[in-house]
N, C-alpha and C. Protein backbone atom coordinates (compact mmCIF):
# COMPACT_ATOMS: atom_id res chain seq x y z
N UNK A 1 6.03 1.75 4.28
CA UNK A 1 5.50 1.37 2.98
C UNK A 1 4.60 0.14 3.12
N UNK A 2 3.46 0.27 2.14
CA UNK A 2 2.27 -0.84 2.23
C UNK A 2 2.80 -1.59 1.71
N UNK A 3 2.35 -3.13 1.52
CA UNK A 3 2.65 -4.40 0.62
C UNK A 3 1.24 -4.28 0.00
N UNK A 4 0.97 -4.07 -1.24
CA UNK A 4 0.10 -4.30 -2.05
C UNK A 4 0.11 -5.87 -2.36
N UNK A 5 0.73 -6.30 -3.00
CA UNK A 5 0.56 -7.55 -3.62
C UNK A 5 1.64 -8.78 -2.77
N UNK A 6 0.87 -9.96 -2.15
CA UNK A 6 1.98 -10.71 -1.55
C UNK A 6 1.88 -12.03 -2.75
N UNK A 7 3.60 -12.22 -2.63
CA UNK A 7 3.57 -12.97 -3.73
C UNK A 7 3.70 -14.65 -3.36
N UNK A 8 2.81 -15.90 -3.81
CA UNK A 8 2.63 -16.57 -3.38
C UNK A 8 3.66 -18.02 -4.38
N UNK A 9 4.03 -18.84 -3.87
CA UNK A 9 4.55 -20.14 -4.87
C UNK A 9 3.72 -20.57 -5.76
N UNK A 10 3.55 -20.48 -7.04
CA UNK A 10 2.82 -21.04 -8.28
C UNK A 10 3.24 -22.25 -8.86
N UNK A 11 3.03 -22.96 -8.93
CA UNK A 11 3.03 -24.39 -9.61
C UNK A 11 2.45 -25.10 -10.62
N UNK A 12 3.43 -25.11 -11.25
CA UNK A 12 2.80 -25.80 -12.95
C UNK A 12 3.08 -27.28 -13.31
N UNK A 13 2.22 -27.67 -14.32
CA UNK A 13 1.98 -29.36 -14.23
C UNK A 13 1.87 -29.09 -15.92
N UNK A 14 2.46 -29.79 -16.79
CA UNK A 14 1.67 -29.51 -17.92
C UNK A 14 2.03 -31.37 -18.54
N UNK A 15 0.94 -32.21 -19.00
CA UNK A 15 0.78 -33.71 -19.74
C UNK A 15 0.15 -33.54 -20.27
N UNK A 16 0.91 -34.42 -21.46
CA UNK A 16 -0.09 -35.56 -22.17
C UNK A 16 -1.35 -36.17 -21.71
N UNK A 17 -2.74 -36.13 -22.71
CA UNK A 17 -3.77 -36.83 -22.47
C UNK A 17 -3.94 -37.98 -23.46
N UNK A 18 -5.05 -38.55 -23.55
CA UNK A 18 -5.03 -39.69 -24.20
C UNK A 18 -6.03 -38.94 -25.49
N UNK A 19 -6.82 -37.98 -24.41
CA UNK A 19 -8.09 -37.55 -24.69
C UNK A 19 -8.74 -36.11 -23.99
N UNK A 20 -9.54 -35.01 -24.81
CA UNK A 20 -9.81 -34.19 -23.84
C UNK A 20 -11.37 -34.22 -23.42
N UNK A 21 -11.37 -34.70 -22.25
CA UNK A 21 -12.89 -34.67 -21.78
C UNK A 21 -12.85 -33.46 -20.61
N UNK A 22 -14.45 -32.87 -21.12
CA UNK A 22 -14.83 -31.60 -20.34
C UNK A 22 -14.54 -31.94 -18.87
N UNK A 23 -13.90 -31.32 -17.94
CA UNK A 23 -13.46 -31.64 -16.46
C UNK A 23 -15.10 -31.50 -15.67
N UNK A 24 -15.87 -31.32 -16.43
CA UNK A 24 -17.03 -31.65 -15.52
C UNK A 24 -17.83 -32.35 -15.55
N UNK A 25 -17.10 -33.60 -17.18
CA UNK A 25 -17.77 -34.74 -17.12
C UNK A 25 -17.50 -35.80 -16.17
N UNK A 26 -16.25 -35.12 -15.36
CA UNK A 26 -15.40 -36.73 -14.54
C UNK A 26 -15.42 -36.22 -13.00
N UNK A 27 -16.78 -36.73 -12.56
CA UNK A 27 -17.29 -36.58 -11.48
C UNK A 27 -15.51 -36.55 -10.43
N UNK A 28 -14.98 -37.72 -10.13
CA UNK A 28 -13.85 -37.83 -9.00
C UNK A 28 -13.07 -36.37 -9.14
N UNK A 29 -13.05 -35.89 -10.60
CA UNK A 29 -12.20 -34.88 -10.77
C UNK A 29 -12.99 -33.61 -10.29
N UNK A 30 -14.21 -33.37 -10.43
CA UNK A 30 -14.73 -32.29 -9.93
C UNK A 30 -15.26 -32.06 -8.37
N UNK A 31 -14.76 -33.40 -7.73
CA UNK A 31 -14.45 -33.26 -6.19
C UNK A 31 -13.25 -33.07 -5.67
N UNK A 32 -12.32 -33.48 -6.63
CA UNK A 32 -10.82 -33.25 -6.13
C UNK A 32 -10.93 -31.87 -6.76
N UNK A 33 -11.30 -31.46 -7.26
CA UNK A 33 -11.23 -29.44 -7.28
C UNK A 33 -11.87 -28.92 -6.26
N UNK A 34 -12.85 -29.23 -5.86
CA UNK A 34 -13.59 -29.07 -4.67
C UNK A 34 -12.68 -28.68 -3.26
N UNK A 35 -12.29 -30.31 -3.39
CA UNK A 35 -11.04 -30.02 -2.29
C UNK A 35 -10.47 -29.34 -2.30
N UNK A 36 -9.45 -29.26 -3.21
CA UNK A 36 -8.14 -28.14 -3.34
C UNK A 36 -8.91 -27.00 -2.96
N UNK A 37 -9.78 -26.50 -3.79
CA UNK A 37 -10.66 -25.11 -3.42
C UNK A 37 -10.58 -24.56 -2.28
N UNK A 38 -10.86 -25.72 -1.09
CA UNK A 38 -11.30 -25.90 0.05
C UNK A 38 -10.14 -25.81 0.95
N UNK A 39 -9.11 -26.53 0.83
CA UNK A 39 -7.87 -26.14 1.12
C UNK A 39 -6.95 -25.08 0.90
N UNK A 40 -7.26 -24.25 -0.27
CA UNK A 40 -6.76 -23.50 -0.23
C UNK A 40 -7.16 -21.80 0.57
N UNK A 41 -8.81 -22.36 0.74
CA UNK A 41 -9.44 -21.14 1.70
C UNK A 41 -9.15 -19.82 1.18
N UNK A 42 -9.52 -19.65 -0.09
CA UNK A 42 -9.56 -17.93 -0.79
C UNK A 42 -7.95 -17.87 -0.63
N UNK A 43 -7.05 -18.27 -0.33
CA UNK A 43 -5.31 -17.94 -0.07
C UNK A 43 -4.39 -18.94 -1.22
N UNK A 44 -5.67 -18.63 -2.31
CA UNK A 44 -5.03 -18.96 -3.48
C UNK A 44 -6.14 -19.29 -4.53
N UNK A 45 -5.01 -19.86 -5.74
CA UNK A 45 -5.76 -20.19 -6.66
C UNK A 45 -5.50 -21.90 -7.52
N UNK A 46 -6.92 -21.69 -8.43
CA UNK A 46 -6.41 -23.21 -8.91
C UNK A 46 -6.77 -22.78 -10.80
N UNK A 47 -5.88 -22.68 -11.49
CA UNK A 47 -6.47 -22.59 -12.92
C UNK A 47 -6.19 -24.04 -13.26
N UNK A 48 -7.31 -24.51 -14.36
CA UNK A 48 -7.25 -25.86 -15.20
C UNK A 48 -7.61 -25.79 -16.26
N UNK A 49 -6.79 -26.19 -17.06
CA UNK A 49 -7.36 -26.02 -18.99
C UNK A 49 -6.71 -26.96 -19.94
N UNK A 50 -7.42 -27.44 -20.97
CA UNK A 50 -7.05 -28.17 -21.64
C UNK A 50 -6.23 -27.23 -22.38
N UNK A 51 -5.20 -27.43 -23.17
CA UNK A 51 -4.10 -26.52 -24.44
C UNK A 51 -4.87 -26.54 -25.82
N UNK A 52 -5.04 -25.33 -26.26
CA UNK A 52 -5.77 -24.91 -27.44
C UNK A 52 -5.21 -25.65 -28.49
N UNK A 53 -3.81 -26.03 -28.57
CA UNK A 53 -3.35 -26.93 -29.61
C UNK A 53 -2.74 -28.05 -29.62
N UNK A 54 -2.75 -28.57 -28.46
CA UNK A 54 -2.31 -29.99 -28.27
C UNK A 54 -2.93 -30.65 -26.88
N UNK A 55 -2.65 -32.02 -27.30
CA UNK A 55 -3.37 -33.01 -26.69
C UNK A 55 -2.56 -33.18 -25.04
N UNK A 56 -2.85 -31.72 -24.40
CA UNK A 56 -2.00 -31.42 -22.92
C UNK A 56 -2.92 -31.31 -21.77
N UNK A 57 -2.61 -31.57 -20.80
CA UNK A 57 -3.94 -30.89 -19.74
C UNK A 57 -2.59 -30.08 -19.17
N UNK A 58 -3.21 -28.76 -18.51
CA UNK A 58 -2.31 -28.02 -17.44
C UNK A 58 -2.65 -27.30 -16.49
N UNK A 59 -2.25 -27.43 -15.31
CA UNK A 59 -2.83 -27.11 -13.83
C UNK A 59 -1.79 -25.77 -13.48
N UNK A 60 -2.56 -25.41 -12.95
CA UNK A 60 -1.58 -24.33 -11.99
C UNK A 60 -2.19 -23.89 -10.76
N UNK A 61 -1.63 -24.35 -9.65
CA UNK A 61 -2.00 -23.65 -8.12
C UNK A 61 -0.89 -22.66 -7.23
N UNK A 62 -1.73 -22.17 -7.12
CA UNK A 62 -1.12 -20.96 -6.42
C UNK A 62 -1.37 -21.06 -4.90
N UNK A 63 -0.77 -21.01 -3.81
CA UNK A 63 -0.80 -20.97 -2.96
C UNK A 63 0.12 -20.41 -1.66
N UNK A 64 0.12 -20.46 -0.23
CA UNK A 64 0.75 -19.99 1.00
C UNK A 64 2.37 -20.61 1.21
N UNK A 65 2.02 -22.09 0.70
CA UNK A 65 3.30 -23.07 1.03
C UNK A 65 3.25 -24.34 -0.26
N UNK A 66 4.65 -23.67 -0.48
CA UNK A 66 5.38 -24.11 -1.76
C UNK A 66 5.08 -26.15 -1.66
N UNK A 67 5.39 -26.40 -0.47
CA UNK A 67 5.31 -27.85 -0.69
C UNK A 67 3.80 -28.18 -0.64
N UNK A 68 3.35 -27.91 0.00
CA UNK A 68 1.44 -28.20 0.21
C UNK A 68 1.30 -27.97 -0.97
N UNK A 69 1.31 -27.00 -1.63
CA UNK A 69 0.96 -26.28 -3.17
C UNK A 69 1.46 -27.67 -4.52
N UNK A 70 2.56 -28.10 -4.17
CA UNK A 70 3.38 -29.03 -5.30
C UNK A 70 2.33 -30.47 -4.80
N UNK A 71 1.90 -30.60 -4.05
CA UNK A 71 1.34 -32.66 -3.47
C UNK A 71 -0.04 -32.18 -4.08
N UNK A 72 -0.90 -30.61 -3.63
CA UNK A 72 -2.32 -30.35 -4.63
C UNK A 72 -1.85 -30.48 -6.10
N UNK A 73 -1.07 -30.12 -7.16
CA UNK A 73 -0.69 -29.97 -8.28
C UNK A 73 -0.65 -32.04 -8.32
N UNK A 74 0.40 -32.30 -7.94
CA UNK A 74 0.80 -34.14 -8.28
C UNK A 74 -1.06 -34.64 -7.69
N UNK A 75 -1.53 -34.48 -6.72
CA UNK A 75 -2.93 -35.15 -6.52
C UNK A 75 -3.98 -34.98 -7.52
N UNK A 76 -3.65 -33.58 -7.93
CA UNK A 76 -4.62 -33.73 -8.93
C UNK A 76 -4.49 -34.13 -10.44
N UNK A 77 -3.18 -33.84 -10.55
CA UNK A 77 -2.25 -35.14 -12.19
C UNK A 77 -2.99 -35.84 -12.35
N UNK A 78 -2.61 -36.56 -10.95
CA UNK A 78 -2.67 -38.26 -10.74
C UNK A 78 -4.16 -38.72 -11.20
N UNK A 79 -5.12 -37.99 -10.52
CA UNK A 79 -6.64 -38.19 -10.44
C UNK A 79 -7.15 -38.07 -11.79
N UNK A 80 -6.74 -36.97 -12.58
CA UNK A 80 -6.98 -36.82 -14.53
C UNK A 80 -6.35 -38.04 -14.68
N UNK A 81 -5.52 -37.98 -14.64
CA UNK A 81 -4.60 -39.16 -15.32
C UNK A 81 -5.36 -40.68 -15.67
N UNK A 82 -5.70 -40.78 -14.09
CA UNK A 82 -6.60 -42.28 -13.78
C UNK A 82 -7.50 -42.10 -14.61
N UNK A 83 -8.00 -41.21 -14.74
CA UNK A 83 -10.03 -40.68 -15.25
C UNK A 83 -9.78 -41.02 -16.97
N UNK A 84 -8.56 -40.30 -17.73
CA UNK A 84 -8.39 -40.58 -19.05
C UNK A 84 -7.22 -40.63 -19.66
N UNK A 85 -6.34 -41.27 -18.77
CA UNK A 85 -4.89 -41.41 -19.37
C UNK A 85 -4.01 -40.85 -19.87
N UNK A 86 -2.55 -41.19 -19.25
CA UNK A 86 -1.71 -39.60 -19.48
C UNK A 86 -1.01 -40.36 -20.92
């Protein structure tokens, strides 16, 4: 039997903002996506979105290895966070 779908560790982040600014106004933040991107080498994913009804940002990466996957999720908190306050 084939493996169609391999299933990878997903990781969710969901805060408080102060404020929602477009993630492509905050230059540091649209290199630290860069990275992750880059690290993750097509063997995953990165969704980012502000919450349609509250003042939340929320990340989710998908990736090979559960702990690598959780330090991209906290690095990139951290980096919003600095840019406009959790």
């Amino acid at each position: 039997m084939r493996k169609f779908l391999n299933k990878n560790p997903q990781i969710l982040d969901s805060f408080t903002v102060t404020e929602k600014v477009p993630f492509e106004e905050m230059p540091t933040v649209v290199e630290k996506i860069k990275e992750i991107e880059e690290k993750l080498k097509g063997e995953g994913r990165l969704l980012l979105r502000y919450s349609g009804t509250e003042k939340k940002c929320r990340i989710m990466i998908e990736g090979k290895d559960k702990e690598a996957t959780e330090h991209l999720v906290a690095d990139l908190a951290a980096c919003i966070k600095a840019q406009i306050g959790a």
